[in-house]
Protein backbone atom coordinates (compact mmCIF):
# COMPACT_ATOMS: atom_id res chain seq x y z
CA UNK A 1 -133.51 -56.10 20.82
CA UNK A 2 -136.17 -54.16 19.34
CA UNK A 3 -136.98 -55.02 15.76
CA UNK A 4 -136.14 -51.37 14.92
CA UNK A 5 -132.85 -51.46 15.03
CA UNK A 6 -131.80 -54.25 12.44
CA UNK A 7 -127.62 -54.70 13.04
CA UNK A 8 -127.98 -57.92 11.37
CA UNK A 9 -129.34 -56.34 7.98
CA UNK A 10 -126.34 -53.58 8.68
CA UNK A 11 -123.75 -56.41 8.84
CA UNK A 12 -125.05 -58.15 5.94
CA UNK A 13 -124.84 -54.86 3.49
CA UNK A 14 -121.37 -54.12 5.05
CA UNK A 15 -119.74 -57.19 4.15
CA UNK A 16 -121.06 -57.22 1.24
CA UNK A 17 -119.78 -54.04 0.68
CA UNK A 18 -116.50 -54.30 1.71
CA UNK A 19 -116.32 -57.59 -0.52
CA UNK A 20 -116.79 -55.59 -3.45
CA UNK A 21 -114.75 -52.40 -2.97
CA UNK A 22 -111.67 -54.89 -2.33
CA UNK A 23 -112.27 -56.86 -5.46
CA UNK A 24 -112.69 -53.42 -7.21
CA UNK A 25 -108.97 -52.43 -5.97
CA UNK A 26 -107.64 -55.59 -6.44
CA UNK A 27 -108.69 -55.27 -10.09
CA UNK A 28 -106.68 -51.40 -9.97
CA UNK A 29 -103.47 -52.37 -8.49
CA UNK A 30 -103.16 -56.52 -9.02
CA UNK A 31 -102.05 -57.44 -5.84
CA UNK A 32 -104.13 -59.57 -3.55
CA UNK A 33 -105.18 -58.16 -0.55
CA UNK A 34 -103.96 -59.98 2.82
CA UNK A 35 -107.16 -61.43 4.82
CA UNK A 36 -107.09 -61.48 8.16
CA UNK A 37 -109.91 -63.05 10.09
CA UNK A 38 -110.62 -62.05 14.15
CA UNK A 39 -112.93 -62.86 16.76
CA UNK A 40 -113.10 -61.89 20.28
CA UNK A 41 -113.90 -64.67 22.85
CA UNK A 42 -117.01 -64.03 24.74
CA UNK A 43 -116.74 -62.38 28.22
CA UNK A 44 -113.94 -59.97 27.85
CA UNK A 45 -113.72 -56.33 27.72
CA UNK A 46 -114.95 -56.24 23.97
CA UNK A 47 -116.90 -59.42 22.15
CA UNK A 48 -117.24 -59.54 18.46
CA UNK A 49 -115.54 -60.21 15.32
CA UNK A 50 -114.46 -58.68 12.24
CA UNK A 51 -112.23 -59.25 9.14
CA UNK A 52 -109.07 -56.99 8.04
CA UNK A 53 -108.00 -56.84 4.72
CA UNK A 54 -105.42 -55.12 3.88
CA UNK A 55 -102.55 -54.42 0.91
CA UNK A 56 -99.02 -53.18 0.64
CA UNK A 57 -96.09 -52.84 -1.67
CA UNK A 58 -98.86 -52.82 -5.04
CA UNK A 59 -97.45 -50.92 -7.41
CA UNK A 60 -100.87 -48.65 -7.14
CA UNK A 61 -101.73 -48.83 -3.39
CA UNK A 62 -98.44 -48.05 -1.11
CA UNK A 63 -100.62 -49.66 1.65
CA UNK A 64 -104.24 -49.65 1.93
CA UNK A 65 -106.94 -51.29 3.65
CA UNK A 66 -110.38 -52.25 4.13
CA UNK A 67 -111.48 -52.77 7.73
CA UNK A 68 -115.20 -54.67 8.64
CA UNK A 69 -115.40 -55.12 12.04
CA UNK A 70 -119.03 -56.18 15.00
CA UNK A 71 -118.38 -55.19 17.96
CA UNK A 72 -120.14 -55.42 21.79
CA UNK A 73 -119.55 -54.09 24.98
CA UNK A 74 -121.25 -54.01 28.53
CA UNK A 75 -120.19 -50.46 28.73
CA UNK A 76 -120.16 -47.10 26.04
CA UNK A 77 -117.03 -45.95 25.97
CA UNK A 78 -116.46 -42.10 26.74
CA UNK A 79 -116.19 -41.05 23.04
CA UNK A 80 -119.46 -42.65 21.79
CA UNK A 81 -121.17 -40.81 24.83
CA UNK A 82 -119.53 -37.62 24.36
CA UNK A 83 -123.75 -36.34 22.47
CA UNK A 84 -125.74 -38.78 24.16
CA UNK A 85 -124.18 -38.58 28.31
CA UNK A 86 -127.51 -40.33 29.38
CA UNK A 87 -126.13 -43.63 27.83
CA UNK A 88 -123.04 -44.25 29.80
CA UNK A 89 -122.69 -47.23 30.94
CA UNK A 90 -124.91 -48.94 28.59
CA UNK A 91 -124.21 -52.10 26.47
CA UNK A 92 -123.66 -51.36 23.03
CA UNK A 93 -123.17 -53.01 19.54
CA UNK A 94 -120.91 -51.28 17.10
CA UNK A 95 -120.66 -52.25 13.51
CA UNK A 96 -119.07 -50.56 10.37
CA UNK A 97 -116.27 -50.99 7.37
CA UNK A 98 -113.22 -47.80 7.20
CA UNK A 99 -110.98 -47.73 4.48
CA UNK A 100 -108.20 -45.58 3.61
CA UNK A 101 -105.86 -45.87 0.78
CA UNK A 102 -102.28 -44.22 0.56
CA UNK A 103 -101.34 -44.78 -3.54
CA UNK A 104 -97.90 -44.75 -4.64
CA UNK A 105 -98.15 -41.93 -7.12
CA UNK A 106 -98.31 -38.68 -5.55
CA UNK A 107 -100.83 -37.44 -8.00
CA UNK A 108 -103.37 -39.95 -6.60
CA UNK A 109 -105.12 -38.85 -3.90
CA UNK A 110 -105.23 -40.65 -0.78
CA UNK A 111 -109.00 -41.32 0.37
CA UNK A 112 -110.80 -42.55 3.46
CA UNK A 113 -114.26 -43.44 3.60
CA UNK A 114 -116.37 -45.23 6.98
CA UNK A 115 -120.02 -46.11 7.11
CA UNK A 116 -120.73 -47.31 10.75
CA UNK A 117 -123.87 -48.15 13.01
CA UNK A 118 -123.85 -47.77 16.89
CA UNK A 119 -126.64 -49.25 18.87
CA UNK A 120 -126.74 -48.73 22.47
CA UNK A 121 -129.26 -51.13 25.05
CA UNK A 122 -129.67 -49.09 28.52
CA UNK A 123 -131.78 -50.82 30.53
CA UNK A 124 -135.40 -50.53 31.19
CA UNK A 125 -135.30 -48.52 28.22
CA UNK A 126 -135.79 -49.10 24.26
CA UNK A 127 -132.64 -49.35 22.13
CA UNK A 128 -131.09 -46.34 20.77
CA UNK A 129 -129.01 -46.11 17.50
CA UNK A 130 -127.38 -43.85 15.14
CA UNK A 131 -125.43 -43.93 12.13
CA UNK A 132 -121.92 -42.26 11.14
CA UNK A 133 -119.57 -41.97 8.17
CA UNK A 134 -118.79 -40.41 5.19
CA UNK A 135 -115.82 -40.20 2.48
CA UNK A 136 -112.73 -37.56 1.90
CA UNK A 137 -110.20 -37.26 -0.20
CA UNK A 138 -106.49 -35.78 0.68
CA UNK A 139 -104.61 -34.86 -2.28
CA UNK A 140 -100.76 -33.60 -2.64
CA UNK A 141 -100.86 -31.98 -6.31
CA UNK A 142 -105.04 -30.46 -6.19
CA UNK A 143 -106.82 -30.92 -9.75
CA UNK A 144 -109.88 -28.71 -9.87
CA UNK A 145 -111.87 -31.67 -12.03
CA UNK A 146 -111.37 -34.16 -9.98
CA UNK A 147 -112.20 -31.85 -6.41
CA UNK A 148 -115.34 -31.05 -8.55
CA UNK A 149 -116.15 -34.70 -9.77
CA UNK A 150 -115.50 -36.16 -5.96
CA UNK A 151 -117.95 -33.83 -4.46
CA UNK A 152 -120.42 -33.83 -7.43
CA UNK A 153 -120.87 -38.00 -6.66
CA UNK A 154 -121.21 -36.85 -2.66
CA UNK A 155 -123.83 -34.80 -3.51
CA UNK A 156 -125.88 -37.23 -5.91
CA UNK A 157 -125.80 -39.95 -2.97
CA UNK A 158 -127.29 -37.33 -1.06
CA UNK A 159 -129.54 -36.08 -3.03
CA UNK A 160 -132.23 -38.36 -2.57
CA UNK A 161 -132.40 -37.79 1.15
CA UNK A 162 -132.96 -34.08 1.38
CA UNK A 163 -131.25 -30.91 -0.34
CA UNK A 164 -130.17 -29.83 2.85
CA UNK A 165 -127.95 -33.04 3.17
CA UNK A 166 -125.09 -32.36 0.96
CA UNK A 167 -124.46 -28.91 2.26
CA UNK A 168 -125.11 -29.53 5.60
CA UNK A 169 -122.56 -32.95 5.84
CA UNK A 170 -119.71 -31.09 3.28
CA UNK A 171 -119.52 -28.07 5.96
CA UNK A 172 -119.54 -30.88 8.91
CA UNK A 173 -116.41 -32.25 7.22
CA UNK A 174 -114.41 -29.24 6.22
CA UNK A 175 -114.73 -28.64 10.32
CA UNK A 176 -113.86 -32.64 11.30
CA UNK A 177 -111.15 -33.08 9.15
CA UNK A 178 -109.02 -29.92 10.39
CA UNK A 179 -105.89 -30.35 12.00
CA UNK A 180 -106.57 -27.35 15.25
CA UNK A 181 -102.95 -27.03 15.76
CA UNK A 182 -102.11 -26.53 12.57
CA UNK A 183 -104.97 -24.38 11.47
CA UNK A 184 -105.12 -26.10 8.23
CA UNK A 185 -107.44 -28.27 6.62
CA UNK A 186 -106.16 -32.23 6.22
CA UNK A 187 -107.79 -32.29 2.57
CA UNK A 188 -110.63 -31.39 0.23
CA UNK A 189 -113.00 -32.73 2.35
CA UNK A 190 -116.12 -34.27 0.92
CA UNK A 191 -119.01 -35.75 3.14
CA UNK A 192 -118.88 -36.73 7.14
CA UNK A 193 -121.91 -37.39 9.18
CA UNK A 194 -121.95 -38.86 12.94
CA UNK A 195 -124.70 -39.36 15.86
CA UNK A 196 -127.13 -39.15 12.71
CA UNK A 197 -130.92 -40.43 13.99
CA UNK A 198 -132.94 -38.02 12.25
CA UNK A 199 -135.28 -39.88 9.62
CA UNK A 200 -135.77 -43.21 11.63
CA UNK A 201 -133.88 -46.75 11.33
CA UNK A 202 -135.12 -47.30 7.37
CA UNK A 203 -134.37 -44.22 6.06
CA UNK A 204 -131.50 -43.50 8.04
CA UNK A 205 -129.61 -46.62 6.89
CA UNK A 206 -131.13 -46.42 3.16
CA UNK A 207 -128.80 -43.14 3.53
CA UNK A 208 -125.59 -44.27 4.82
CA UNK A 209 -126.34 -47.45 1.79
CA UNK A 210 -125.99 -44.50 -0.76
CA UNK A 211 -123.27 -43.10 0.62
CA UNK A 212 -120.85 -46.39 0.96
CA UNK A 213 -121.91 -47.77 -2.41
CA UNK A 214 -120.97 -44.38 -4.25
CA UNK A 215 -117.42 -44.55 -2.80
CA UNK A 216 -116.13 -46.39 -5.47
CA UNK A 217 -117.37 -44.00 -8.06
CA UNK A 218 -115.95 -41.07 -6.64
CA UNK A 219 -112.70 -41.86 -6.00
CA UNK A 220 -111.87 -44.52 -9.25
CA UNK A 221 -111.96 -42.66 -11.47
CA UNK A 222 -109.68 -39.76 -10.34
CA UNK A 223 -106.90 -42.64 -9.73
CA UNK A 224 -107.33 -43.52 -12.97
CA UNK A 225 -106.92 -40.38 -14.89
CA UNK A 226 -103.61 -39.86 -12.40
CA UNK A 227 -102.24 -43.00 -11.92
CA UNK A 228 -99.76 -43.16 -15.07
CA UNK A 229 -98.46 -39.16 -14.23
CA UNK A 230 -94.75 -39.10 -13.90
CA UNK A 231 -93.36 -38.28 -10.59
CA UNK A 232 -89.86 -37.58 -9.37
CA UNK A 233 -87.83 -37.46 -5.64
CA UNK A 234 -89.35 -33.35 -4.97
CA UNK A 235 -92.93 -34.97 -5.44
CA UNK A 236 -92.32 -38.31 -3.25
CA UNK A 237 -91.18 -36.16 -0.29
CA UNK A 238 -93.64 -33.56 -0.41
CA UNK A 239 -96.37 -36.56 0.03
CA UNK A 240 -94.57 -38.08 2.72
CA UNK A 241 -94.69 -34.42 4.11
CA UNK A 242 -98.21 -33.91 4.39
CA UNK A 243 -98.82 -37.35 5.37
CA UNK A 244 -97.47 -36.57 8.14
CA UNK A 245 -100.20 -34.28 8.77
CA UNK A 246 -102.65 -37.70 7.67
CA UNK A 247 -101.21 -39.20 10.55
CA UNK A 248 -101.45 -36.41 13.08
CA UNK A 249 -104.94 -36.21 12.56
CA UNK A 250 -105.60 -39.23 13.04
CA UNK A 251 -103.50 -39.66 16.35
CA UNK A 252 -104.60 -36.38 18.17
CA UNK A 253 -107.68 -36.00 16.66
CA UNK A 254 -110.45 -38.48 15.16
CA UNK A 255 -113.04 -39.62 16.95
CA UNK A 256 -112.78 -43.56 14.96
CA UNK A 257 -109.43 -44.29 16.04
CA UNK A 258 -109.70 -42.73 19.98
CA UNK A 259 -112.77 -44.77 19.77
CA UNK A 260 -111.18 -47.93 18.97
CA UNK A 261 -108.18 -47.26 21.75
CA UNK A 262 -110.50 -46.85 24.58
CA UNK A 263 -112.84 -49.82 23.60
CA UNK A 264 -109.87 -51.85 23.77
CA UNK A 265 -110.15 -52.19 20.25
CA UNK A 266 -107.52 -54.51 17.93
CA UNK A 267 -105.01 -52.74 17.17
CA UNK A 268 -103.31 -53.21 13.95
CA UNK A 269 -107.00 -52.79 12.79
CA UNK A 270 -107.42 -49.18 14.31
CA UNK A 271 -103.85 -48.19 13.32
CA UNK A 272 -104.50 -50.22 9.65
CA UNK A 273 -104.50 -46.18 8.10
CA UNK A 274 -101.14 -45.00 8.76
CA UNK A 275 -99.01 -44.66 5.77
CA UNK A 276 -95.81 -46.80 5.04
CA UNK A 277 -93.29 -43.97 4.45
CA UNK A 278 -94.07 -40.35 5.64
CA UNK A 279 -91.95 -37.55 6.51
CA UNK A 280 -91.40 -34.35 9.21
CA UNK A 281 -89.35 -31.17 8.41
CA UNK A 282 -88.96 -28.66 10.79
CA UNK A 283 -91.34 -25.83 10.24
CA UNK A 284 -91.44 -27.00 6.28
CA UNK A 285 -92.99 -24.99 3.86
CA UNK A 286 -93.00 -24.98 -0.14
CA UNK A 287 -91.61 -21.85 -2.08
CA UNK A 288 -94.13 -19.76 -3.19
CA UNK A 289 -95.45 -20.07 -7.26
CA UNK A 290 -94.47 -23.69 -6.52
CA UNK A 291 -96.99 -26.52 -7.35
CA UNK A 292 -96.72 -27.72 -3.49
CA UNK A 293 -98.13 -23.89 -2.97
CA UNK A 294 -100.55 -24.54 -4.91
CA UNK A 295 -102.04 -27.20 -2.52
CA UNK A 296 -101.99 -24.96 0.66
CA UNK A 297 -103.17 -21.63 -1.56
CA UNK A 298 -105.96 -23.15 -3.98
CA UNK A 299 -107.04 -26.48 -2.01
CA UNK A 300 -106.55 -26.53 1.79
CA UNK A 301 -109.21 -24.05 2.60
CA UNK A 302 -113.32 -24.80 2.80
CA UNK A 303 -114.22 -24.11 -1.39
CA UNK A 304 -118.16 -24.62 -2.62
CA UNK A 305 -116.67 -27.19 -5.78
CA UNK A 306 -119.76 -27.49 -7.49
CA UNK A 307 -120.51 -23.90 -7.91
CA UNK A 308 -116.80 -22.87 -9.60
């Protein structure tokens, strides 16, 4: 392996990191998160380890998790390939921690956030890598403040890598995170990056560093300023509503989990962000003026939050 591409410094940083976003829920919702330690044997279709951790039934987090996970394979699979067709077929390492979190409250935004690494060995050839990831939040009941506050943080990680950065990754995730067949946004967006190899090894991961390691401030304090907000049954079912469209994305349409499927991936890992309790209503849609309106009218549709 060439000493350019350093997946042992990456795995070092990501458990760390995934160590201390845990304890920082933990701390939120007091309820232990479940540990579940995995390794693959050597010589099957995937080698590699990882560790799940994971919460449900908190009285904050509904069901939430917190996914680190090394991966390698004697062959790319066809969605890592889909950019770079000149390394199918190539051996490959695969490293990175995904989170989502589905609160309770329907005035807490659910939020997902992935920082990855993909390093792929052809032969006769020098390694290749490139980094992914990113963080977005999906609210029910939009608040302008904390829309503005989550990108504002997204922006600041950036900012030290290039002023074209922020701009350039929010657009890339208003277009990821958008249900097709729906022609509707999932949420607010925020940051998303993927196949990113511009700035070399050091600088690239320095980046994607930033990035993970703002999560936290992004997202805790909006649940903290919501958390307490009463709710009441019309509020419960319109989240379960439009997490049904959390779940459609993710099943038709993201890249992480069709990735994991095809790798031969584990399972109740990939499938770790599907919420408890969700909802479909046949061709459902909230009476105008109403708050639910609100969401489709004011938030699901690409907004530049930091200059309102």
């Amino acid at each position: 392996m060439s000493a350019a591409v350093d997946t042992a410094a990456m795995r070092r940083w990501l458990l760390e990191l995934q160590s201390r976003i845990v304890a920082a829920v933990e701390a939120e919702d007091g309820t232990p998160f479940l540990r579940d330690a995995w390794q693959r044997p050597a010589g099957g279709r995937l080698e590699g380890d990882g560790l799940t951790q994971l919460v449900e039934g908190g009285p904050l987090i509904e069901r939430g998790g917190c996914n680190f996970s090394h991966v390698k394979g004697a062959a790319l699979p066809p969605t890592a390939t889909q950019h770079r067709p000149e390394l199918a077929g190539s051996p490959f390492e695969a490293l990175g921690v995904s989170l989502v979190m589905h609160p309770r409250n329907p005035h807490v935004p659910t939020t997902h956030m992935n920082v990855r690494l993909f390093a792929a060995f052809p032969a006769g050839r020098a390694p290749v890598s490139w980094f992914g990831g990113g963080m977005d939040l999906t609210p029910y009941y939009g608040v302008e403040d904390d829309a503005r506050h989550f990108h504002r943080v997204c922006r600041d990680a950036l900012a030290p890598f290039g002023e074209d950065k922020y701009p350039r990754f929010k657009r890339w995730c208003d277009e990821y995170f958008f249900l097709k067949h729906r022609d509707e946004p999932r949420g607010i967006g925020g940051v998303f990056f993927d196949d990113f190899a511009e700035g070399g090894f050091d600088a690239d991961f320095a980046m994607v560093r930033s990035v993970g390691e703002a999560f936290l401030d992004a997202w805790l304090p909006i649940v903290r300023r919501r958390r307490d907000t009463p709710y009441g049954e019309r509020e419960r079912d319109f989240q379960c509503l439009r997490r049904g469209r959390y779940v459609e994305f993710n099943l038709v349409w993201d890249r992480g989990t069709l990735f994991g499927l095809q790798s031969g991936g584990r399972t109740e890992s990939i499938l770790m962000s599907m919420p408890p309790v969700v909802h479909w209503g046949y061709d459902a849609k909230p009476e105008p003026g109403t708050p639910e309106a609100r969401l489709y009218t004011d938030f699901l549709r690409p907004r530049d939050w930091l200059a309102e």
